[in-house]
C-alpha atoms as a PDB file:
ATOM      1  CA  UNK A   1      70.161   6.326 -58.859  1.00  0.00           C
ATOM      2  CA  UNK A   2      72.975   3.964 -58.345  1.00  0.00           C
ATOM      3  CA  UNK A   3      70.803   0.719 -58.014  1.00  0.00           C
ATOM      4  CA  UNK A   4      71.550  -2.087 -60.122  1.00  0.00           C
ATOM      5  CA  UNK A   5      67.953  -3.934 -60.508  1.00  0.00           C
ATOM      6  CA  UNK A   6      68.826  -6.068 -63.410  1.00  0.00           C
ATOM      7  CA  UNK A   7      68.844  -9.709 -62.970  1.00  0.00           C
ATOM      8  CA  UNK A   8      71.216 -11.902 -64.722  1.00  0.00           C
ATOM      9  CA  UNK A   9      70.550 -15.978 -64.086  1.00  0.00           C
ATOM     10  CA  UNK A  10      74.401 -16.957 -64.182  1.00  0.00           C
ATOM     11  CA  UNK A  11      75.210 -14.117 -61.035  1.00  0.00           C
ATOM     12  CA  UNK A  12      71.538 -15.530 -59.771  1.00  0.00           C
ATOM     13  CA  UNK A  13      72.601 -19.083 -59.710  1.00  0.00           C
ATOM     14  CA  UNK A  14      76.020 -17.938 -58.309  1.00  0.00           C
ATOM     15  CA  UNK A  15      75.072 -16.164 -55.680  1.00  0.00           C
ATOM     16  CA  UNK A  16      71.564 -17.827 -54.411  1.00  0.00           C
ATOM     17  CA  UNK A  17      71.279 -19.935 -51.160  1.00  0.00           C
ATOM     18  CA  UNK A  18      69.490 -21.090 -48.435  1.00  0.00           C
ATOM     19  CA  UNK A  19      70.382 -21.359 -44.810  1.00  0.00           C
ATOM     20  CA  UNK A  20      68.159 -23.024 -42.272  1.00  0.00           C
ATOM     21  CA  UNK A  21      68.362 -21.442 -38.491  1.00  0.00           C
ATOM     22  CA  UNK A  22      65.569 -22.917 -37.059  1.00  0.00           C
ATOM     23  CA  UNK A  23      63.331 -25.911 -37.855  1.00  0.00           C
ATOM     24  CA  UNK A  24      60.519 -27.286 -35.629  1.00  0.00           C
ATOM     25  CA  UNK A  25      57.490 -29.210 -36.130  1.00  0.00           C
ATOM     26  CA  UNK A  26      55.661 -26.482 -37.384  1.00  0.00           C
ATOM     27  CA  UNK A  27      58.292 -23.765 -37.657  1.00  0.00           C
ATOM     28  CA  UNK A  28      60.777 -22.704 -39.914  1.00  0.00           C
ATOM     29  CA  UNK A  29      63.300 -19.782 -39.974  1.00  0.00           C
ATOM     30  CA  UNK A  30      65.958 -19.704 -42.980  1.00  0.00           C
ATOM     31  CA  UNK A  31      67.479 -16.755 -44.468  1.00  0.00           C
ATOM     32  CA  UNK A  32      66.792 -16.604 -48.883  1.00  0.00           C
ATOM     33  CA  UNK A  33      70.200 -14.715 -50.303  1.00  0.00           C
ATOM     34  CA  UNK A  34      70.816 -13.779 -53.427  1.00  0.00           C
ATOM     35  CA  UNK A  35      66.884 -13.126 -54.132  1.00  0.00           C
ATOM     36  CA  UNK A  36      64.477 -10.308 -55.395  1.00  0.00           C
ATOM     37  CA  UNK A  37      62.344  -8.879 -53.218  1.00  0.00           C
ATOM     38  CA  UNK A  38      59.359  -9.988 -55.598  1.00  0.00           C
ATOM     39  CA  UNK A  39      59.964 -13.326 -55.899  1.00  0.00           C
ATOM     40  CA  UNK A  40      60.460 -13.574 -51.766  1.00  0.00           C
ATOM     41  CA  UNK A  41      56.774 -12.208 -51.803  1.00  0.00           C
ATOM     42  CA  UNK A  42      55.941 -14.343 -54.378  1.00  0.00           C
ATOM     43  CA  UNK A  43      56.512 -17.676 -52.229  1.00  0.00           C
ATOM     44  CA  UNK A  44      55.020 -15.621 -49.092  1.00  0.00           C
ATOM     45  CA  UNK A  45      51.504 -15.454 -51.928  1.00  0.00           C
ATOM     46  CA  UNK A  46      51.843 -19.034 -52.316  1.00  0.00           C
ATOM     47  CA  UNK A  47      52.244 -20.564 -49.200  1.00  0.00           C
ATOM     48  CA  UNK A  48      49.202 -18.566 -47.945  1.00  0.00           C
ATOM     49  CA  UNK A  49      46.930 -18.793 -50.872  1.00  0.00           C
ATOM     50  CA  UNK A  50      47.923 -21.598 -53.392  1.00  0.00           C
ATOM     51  CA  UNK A  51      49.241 -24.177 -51.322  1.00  0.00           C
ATOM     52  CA  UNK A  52      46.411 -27.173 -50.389  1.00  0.00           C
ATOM     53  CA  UNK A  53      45.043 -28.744 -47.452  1.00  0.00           C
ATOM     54  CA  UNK A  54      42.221 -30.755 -46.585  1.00  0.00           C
ATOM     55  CA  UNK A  55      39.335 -28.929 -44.764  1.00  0.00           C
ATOM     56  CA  UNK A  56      35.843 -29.730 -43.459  1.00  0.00           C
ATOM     57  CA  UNK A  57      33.846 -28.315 -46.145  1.00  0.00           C
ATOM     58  CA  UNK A  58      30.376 -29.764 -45.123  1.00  0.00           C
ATOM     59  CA  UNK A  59      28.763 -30.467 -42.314  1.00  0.00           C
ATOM     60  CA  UNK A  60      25.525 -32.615 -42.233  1.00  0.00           C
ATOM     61  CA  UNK A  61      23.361 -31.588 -38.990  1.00  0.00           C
ATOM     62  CA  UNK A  62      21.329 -34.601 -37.759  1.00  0.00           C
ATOM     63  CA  UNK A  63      20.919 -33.239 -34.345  1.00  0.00           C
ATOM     64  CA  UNK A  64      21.961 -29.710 -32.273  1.00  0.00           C
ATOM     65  CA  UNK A  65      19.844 -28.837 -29.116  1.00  0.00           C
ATOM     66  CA  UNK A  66      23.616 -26.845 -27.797  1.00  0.00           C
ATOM     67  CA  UNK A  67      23.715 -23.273 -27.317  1.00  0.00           C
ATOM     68  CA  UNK A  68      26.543 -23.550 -30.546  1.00  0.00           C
ATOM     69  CA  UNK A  69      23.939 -22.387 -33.644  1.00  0.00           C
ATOM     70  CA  UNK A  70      24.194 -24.531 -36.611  1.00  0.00           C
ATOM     71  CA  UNK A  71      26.172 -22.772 -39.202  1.00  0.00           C
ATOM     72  CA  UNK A  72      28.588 -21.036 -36.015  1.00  0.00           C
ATOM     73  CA  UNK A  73      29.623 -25.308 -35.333  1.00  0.00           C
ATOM     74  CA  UNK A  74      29.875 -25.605 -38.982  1.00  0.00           C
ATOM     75  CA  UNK A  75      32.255 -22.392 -39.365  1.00  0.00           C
ATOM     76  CA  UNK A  76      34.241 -23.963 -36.356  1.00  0.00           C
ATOM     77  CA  UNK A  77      34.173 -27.612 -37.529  1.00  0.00           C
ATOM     78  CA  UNK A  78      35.781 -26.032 -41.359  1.00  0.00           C
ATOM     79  CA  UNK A  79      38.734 -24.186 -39.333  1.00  0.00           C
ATOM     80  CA  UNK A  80      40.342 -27.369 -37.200  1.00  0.00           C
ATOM     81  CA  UNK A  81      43.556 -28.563 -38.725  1.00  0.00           C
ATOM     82  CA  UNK A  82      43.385 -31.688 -40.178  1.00  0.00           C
ATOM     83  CA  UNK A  83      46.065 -34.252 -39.854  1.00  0.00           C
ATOM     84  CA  UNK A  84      45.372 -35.565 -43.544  1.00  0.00           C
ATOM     85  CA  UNK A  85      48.136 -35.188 -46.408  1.00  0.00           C
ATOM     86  CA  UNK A  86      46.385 -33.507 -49.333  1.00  0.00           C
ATOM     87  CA  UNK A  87      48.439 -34.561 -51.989  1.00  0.00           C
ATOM     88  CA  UNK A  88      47.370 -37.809 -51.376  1.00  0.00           C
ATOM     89  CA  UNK A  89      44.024 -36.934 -52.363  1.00  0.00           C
ATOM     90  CA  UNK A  90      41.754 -35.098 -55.445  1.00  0.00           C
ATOM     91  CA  UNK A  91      40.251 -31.860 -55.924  1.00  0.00           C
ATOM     92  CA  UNK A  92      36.073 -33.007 -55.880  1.00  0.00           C
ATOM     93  CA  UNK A  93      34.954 -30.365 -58.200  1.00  0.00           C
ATOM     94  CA  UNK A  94      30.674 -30.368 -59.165  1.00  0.00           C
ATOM     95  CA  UNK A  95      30.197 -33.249 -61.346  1.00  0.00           C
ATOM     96  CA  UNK A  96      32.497 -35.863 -59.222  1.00  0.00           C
ATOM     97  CA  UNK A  97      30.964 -38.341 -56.664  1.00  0.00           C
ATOM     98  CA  UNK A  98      32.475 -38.153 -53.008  1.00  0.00           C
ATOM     99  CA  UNK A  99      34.500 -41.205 -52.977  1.00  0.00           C
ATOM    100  CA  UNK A 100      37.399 -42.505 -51.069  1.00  0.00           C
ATOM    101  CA  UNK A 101      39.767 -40.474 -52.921  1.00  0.00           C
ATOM    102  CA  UNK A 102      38.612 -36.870 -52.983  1.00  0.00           C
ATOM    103  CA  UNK A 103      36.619 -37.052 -49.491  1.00  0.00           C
ATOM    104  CA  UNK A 104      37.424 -37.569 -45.777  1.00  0.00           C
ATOM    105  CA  UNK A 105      34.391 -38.271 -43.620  1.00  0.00           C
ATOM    106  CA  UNK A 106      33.815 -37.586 -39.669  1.00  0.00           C
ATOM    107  CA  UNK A 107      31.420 -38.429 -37.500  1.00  0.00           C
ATOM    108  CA  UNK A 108      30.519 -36.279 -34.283  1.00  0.00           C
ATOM    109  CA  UNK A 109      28.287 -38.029 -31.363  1.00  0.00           C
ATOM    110  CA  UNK A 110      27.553 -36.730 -28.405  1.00  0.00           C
ATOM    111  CA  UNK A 111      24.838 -36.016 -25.311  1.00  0.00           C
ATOM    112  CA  UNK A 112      25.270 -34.691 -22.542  1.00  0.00           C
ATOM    113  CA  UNK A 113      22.765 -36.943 -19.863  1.00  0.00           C
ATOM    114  CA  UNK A 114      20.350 -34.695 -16.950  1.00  0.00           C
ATOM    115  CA  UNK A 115      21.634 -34.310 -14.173  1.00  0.00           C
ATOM    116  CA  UNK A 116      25.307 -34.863 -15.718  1.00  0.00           C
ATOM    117  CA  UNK A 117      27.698 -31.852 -15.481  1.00  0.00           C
ATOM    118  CA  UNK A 118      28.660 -29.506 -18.572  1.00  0.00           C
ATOM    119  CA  UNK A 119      30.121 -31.581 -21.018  1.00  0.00           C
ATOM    120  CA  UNK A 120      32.718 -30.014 -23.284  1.00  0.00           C
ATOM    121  CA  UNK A 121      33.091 -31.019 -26.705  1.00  0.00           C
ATOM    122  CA  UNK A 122      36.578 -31.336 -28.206  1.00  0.00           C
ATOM    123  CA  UNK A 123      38.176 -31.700 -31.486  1.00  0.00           C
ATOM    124  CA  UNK A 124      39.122 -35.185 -30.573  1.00  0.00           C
ATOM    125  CA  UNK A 125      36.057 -36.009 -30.505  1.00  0.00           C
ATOM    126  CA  UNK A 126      35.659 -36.187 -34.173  1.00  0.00           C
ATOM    127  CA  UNK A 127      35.758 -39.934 -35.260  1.00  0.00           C
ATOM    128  CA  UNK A 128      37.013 -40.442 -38.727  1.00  0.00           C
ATOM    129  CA  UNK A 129      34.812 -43.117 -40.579  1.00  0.00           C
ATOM    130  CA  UNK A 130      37.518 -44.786 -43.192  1.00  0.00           C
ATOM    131  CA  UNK A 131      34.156 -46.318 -45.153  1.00  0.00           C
ATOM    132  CA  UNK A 132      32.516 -43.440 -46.037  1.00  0.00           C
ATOM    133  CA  UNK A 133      29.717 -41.713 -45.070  1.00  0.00           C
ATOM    134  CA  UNK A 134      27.146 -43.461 -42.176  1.00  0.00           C
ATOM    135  CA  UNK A 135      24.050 -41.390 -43.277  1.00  0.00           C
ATOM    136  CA  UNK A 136      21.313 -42.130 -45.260  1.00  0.00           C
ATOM    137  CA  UNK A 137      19.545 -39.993 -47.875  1.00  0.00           C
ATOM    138  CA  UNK A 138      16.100 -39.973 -47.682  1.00  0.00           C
ATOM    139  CA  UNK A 139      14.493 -41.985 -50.594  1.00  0.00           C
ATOM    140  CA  UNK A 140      10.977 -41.114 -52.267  1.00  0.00           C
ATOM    141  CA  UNK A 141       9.811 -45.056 -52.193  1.00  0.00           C
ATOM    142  CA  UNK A 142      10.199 -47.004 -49.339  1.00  0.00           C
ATOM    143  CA  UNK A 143      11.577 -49.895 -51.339  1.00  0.00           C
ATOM    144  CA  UNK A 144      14.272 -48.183 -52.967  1.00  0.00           C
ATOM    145  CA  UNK A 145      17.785 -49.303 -51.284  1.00  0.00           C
ATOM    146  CA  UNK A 146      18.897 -46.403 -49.219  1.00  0.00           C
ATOM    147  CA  UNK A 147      21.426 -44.411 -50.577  1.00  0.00           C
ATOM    148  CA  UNK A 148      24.604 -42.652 -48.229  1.00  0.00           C
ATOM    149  CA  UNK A 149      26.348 -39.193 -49.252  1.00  0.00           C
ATOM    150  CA  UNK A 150      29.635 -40.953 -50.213  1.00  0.00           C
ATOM    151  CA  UNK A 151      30.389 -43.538 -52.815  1.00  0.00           C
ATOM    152  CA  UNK A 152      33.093 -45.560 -51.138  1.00  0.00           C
ATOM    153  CA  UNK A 153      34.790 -48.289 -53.320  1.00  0.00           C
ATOM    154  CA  UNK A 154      37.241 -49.706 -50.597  1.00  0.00           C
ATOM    155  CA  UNK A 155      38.383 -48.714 -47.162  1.00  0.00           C
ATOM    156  CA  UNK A 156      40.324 -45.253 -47.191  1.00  0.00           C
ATOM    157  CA  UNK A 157      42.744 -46.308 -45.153  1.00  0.00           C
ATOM    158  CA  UNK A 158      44.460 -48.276 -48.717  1.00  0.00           C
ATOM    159  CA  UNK A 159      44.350 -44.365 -49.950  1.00  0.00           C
ATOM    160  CA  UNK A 160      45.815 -42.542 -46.581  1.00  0.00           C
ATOM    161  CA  UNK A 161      48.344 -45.335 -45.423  1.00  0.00           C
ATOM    162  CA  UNK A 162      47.503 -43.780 -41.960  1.00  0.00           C
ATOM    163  CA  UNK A 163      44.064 -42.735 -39.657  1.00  0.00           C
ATOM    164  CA  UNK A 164      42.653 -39.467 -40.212  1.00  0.00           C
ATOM    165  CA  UNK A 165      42.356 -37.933 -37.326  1.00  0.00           C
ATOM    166  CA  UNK A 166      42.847 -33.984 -36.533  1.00  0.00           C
ATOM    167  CA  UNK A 167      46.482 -32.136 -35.631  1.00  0.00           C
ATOM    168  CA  UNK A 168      45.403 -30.700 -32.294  1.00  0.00           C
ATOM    169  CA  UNK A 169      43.226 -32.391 -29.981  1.00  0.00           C
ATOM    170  CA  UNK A 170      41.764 -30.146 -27.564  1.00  0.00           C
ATOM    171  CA  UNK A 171      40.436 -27.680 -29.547  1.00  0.00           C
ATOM    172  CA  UNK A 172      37.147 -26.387 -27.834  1.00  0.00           C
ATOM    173  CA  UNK A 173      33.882 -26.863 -30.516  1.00  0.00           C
ATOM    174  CA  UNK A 174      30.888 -26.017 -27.809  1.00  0.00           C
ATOM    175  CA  UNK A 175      29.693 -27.106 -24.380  1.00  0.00           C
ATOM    176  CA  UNK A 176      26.903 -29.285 -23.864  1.00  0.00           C
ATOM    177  CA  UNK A 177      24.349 -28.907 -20.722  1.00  0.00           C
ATOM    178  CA  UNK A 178      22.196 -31.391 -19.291  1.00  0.00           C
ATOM    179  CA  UNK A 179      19.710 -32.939 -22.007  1.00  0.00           C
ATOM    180  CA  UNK A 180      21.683 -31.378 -24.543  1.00  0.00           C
ATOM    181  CA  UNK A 181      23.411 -33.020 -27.631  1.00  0.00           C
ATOM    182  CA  UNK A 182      25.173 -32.593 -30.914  1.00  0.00           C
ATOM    183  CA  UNK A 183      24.888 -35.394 -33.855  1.00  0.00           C
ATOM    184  CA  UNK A 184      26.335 -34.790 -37.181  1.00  0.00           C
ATOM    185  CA  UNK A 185      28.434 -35.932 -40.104  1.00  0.00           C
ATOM    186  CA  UNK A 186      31.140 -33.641 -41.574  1.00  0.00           C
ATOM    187  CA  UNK A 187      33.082 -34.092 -45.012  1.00  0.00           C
ATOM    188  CA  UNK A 188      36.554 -32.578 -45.485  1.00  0.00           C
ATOM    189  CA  UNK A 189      37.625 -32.460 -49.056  1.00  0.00           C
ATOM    190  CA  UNK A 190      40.906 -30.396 -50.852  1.00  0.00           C
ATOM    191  CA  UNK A 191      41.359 -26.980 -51.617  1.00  0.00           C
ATOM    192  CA  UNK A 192      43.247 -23.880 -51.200  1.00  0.00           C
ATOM    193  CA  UNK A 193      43.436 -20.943 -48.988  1.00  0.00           C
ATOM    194  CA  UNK A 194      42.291 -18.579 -52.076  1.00  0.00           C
ATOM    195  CA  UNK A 195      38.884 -19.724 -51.732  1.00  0.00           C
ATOM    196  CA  UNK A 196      38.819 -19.812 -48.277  1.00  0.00           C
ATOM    197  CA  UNK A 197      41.059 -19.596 -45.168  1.00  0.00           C
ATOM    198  CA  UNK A 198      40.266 -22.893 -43.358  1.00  0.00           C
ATOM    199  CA  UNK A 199      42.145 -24.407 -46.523  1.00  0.00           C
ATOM    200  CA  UNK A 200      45.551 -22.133 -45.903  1.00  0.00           C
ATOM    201  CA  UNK A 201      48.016 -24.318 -44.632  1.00  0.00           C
ATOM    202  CA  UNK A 202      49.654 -21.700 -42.489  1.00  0.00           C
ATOM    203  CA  UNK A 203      49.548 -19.734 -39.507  1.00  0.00           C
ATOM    204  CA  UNK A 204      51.283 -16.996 -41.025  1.00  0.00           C
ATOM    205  CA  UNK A 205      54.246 -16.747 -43.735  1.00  0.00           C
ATOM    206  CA  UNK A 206      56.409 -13.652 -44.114  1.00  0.00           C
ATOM    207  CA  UNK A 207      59.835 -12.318 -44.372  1.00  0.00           C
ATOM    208  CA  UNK A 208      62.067  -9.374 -43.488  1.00  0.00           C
ATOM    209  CA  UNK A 209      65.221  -8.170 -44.738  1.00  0.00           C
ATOM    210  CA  UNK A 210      68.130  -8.647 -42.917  1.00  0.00           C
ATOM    211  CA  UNK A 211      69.217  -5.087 -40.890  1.00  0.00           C
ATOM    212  CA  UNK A 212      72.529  -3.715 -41.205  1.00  0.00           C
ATOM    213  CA  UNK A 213      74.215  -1.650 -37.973  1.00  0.00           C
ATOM    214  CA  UNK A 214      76.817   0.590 -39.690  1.00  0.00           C
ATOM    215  CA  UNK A 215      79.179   2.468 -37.277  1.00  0.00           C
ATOM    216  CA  UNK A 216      79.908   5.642 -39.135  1.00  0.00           C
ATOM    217  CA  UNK A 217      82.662   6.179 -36.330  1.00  0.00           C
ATOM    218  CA  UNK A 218      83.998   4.493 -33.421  1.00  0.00           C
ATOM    219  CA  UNK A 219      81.597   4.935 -30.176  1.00  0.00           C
ATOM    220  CA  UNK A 220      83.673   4.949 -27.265  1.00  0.00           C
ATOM    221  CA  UNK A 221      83.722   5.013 -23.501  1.00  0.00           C
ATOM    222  CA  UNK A 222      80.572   6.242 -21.639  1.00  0.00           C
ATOM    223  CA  UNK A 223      78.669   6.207 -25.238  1.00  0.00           C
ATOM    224  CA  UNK A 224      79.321   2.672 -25.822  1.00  0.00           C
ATOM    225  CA  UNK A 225      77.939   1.849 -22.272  1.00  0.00           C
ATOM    226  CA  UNK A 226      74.924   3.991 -23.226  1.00  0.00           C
ATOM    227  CA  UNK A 227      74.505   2.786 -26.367  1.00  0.00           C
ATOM    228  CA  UNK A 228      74.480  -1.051 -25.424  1.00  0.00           C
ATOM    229  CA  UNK A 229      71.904  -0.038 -22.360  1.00  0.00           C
ATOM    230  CA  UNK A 230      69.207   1.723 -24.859  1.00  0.00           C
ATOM    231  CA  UNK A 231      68.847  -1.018 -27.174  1.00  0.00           C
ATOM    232  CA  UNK A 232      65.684  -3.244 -26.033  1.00  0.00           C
ATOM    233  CA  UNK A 233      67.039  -6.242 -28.005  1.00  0.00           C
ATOM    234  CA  UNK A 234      70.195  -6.130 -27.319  1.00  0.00           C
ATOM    235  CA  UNK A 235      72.179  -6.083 -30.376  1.00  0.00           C
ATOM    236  CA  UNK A 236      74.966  -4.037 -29.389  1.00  0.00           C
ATOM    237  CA  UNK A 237      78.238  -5.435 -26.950  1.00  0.00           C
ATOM    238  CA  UNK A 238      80.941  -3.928 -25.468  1.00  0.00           C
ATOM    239  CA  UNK A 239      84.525  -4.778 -26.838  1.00  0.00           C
ATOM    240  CA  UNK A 240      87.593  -4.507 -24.585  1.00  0.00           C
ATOM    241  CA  UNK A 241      90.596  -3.149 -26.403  1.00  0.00           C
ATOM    242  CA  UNK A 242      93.001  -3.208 -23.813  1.00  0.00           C
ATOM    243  CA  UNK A 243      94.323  -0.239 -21.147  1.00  0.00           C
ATOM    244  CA  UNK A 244      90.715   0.562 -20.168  1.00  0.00           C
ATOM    245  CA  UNK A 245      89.665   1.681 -23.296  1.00  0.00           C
ATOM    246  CA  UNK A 246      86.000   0.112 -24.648  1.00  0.00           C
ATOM    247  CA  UNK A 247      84.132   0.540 -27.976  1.00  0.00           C
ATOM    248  CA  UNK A 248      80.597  -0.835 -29.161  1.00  0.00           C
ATOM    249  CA  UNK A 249      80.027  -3.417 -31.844  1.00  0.00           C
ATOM    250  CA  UNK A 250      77.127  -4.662 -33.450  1.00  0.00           C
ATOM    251  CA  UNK A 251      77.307  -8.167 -32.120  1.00  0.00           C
ATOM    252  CA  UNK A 252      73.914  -9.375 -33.094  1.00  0.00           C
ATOM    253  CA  UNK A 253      72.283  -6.910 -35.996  1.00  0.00           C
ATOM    254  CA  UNK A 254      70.207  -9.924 -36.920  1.00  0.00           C
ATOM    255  CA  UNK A 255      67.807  -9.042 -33.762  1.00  0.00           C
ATOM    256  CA  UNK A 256      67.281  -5.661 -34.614  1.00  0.00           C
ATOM    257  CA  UNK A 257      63.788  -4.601 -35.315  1.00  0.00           C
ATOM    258  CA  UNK A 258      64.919  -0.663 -36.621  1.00  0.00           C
ATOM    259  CA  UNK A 259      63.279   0.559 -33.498  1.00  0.00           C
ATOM    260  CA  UNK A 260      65.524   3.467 -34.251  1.00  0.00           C
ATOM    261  CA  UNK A 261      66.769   4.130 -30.128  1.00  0.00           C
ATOM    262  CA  UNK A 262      70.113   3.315 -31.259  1.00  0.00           C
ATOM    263  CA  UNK A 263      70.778   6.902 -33.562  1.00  0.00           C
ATOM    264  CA  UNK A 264      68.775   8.917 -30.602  1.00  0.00           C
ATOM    265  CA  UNK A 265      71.193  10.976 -28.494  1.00  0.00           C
ATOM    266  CA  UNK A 266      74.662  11.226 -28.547  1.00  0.00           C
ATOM    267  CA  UNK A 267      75.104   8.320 -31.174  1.00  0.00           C
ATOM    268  CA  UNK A 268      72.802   9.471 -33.683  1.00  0.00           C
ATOM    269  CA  UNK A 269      75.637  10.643 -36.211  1.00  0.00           C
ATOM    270  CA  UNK A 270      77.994   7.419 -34.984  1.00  0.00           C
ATOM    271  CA  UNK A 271      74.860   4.856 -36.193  1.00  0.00           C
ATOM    272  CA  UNK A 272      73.390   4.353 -39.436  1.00  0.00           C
ATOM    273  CA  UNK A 273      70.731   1.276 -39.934  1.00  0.00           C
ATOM    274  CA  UNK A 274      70.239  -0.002 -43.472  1.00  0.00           C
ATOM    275  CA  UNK A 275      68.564  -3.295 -44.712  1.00  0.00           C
ATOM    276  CA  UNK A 276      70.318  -5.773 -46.860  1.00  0.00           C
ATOM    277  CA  UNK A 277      68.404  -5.562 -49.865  1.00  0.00           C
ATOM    278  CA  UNK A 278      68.652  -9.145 -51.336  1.00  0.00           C
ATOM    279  CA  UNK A 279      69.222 -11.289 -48.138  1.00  0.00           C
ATOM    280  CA  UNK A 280      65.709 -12.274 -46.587  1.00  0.00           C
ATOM    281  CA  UNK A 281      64.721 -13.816 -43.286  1.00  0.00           C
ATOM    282  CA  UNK A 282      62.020 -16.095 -44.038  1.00  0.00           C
ATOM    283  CA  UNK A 283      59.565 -17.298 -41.505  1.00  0.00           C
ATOM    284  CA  UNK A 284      56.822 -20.084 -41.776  1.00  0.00           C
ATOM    285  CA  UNK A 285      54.810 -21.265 -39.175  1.00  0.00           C
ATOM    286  CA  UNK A 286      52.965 -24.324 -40.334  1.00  0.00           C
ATOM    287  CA  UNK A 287      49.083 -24.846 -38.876  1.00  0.00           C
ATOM    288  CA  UNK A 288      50.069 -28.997 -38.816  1.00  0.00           C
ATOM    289  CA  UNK A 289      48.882 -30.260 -41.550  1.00  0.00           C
ATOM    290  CA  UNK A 290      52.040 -30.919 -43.335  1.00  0.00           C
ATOM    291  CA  UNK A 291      55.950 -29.848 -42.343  1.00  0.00           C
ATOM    292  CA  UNK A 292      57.204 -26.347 -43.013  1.00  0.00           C
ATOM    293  CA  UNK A 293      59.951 -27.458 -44.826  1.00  0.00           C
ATOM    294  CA  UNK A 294      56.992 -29.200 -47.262  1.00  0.00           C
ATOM    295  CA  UNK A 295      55.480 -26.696 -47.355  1.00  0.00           C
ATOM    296  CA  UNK A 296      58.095 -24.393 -48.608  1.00  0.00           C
ATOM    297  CA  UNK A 297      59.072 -27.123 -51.513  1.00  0.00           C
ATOM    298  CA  UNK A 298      55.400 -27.677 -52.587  1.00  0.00           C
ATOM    299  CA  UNK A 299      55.523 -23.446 -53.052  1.00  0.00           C
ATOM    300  CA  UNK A 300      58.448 -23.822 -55.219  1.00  0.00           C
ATOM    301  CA  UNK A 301      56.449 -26.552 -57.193  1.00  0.00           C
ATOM    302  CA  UNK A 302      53.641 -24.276 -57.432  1.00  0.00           C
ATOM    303  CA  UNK A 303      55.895 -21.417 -58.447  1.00  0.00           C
ATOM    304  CA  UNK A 304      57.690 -23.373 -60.943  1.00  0.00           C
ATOM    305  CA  UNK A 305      54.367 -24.614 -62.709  1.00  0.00           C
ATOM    306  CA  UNK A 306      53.649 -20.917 -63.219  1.00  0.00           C
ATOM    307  CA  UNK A 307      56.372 -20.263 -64.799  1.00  0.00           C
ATOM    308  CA  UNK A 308      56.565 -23.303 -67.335  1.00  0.00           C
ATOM    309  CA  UNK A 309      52.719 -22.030 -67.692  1.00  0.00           C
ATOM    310  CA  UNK A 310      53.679 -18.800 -68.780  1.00  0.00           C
ATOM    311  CA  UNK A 311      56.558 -19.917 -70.813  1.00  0.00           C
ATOM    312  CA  UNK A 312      54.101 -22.484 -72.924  1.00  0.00           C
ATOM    313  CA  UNK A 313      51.908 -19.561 -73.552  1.00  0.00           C
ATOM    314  CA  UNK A 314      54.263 -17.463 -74.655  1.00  0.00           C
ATOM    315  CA  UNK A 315      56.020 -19.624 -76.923  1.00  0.00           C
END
């Protein structure tokens, strides 16, 4: 067919780059040249699925007389972003004991007095508790020395460098009437978005080729004034080439979203749309718990453990 899909790593190393456009807080836009279309998905996999965060994972309910059912406030407690760096921490698989380093505990306390107005409840609200867990499990003998859900050997601020709070503050949880109150204890711990999506650490990753605007011929005069006018995102310009005489160029083809207006009419032979077939725009938009730009280098970590995986096996 006339496509060369081999891939050789000297012409890969030549000719593969990265170019940031736009960095934020939480979002990145950088074009990936030089790159298969797989291995652009692969990354987009990763950073959805494989990369970790810390999540609320449990919730312990010592009191809930809200409208807000238990296990809703419990689904809506797991999905706040945490502001907690996960590869500070460990996984906390079955046999481990919550402790300082595989755990994050939060406490949630609040009533709503009669005759008060509606309170609203906040993800600010949620106080981190740096020594562990504030509950107590209930013991068969009354002399027994009462036992919390966390095993705690120091203060988890020596782990975290930094309080644990959450990345956005005013996200809504429920809304308390008069009388009414919420009491509980929640535990965050490590995992990945695989399992479940409260753990991805991403609003959304994904990438597009970059378009190509080919003019097949020149488009002159009234067309080019047409042509620039159809386009919603204006990608074509008009260029003056002296004694009245105009022509259209594709000033900005990176905007183009192949809405196709542009080959409609009298310019659909003049106009021919194509995609660059290794050059990728790559967008992340982080949900706060750690940088894009992290993000996208702990997804090259990930990928690059795969491969020295597969490699080990093989050999």
């Amino acid at each position: 067919m006339g496509v060369d899909n081999s891939l050789r790593m000297d012409n890969f190393c030549k000719n593969f780059k990265i170019e940031i456009k736009r960095l934020t807080e939480d979002e990145m836009e950088f074009d990936m040249i030089g790159i298969d279309a797989s291995i652009a998905n692969a990354f987009r996999r990763i950073l959805i699925a494989e990369v970790p965060t810390m999540a609320i994972e449990k919730v312990f309910m010592v009191d809930n007389t809200s409208v807000i059912a238990d296990e809703v406030l419990a689904h809506r407690l797991g999905l706040i972003p945490l502001d907690a760096d996960p590869r500070q921490f460990e996984y906390l698989s079955e046999n481990d004991v919550p402790n300082e380093r595989n755990t994050i505990v939060y406490e949630l306390k609040l009533s709503c007095k009669k005759g008060s107005p509606r309170l609203t409840v906040k993800s600010d609200q949620l106080k981190w508790l740096p020594d562990g867990s504030q509950l107590h499990k209930e013991t068969p003998s009354q002399s027994a020395e009462p036992k919390t859900y966390t095993s705690f050997s120091g203060n988890q601020l020596e782990v975290s460098k930094k309080p644990l709070g959450v990345t956005y503050k005013d996200i809504i949880l429920a809304k308390l009437g008069a009388g009414q109150a919420i009491e509980l204890e929640a535990h965050a711990v490590k995992g990945i978005g695989k399992d479940h999506a409260k753990w991805s650490p991403v609003a959304t990753a994904w990438y597009r080729m970059l378009p190509e605007v080919v003019f097949l011929k020149e488009v002159t005069g009234a067309d080019a004034e047409e042509l620039v006018k159809k386009c919603p995102v204006n990608v074509f310009d008009i260029e003056d080439l002296g004694n009245g005489k105009k022509r259209a160029v594709a000033a900005r083809p990176r905007a183009c979203t192949l809405c196709r207006e542009c080959i409609r009419g009298v310019t659909e032979e003049a106009v021919e749309l194509r995609r660059v077939k290794d050059h990728f725009i790559f967008t992340i938009e982080s949900t706060g718990a750690l940088p894009p730009e992290v993000l996208f280098t702990e997804a090259v970590k990930i990928l690059e453990e795969k491969c020295n995986r597969l490699i080990t096996e093989l050999s």
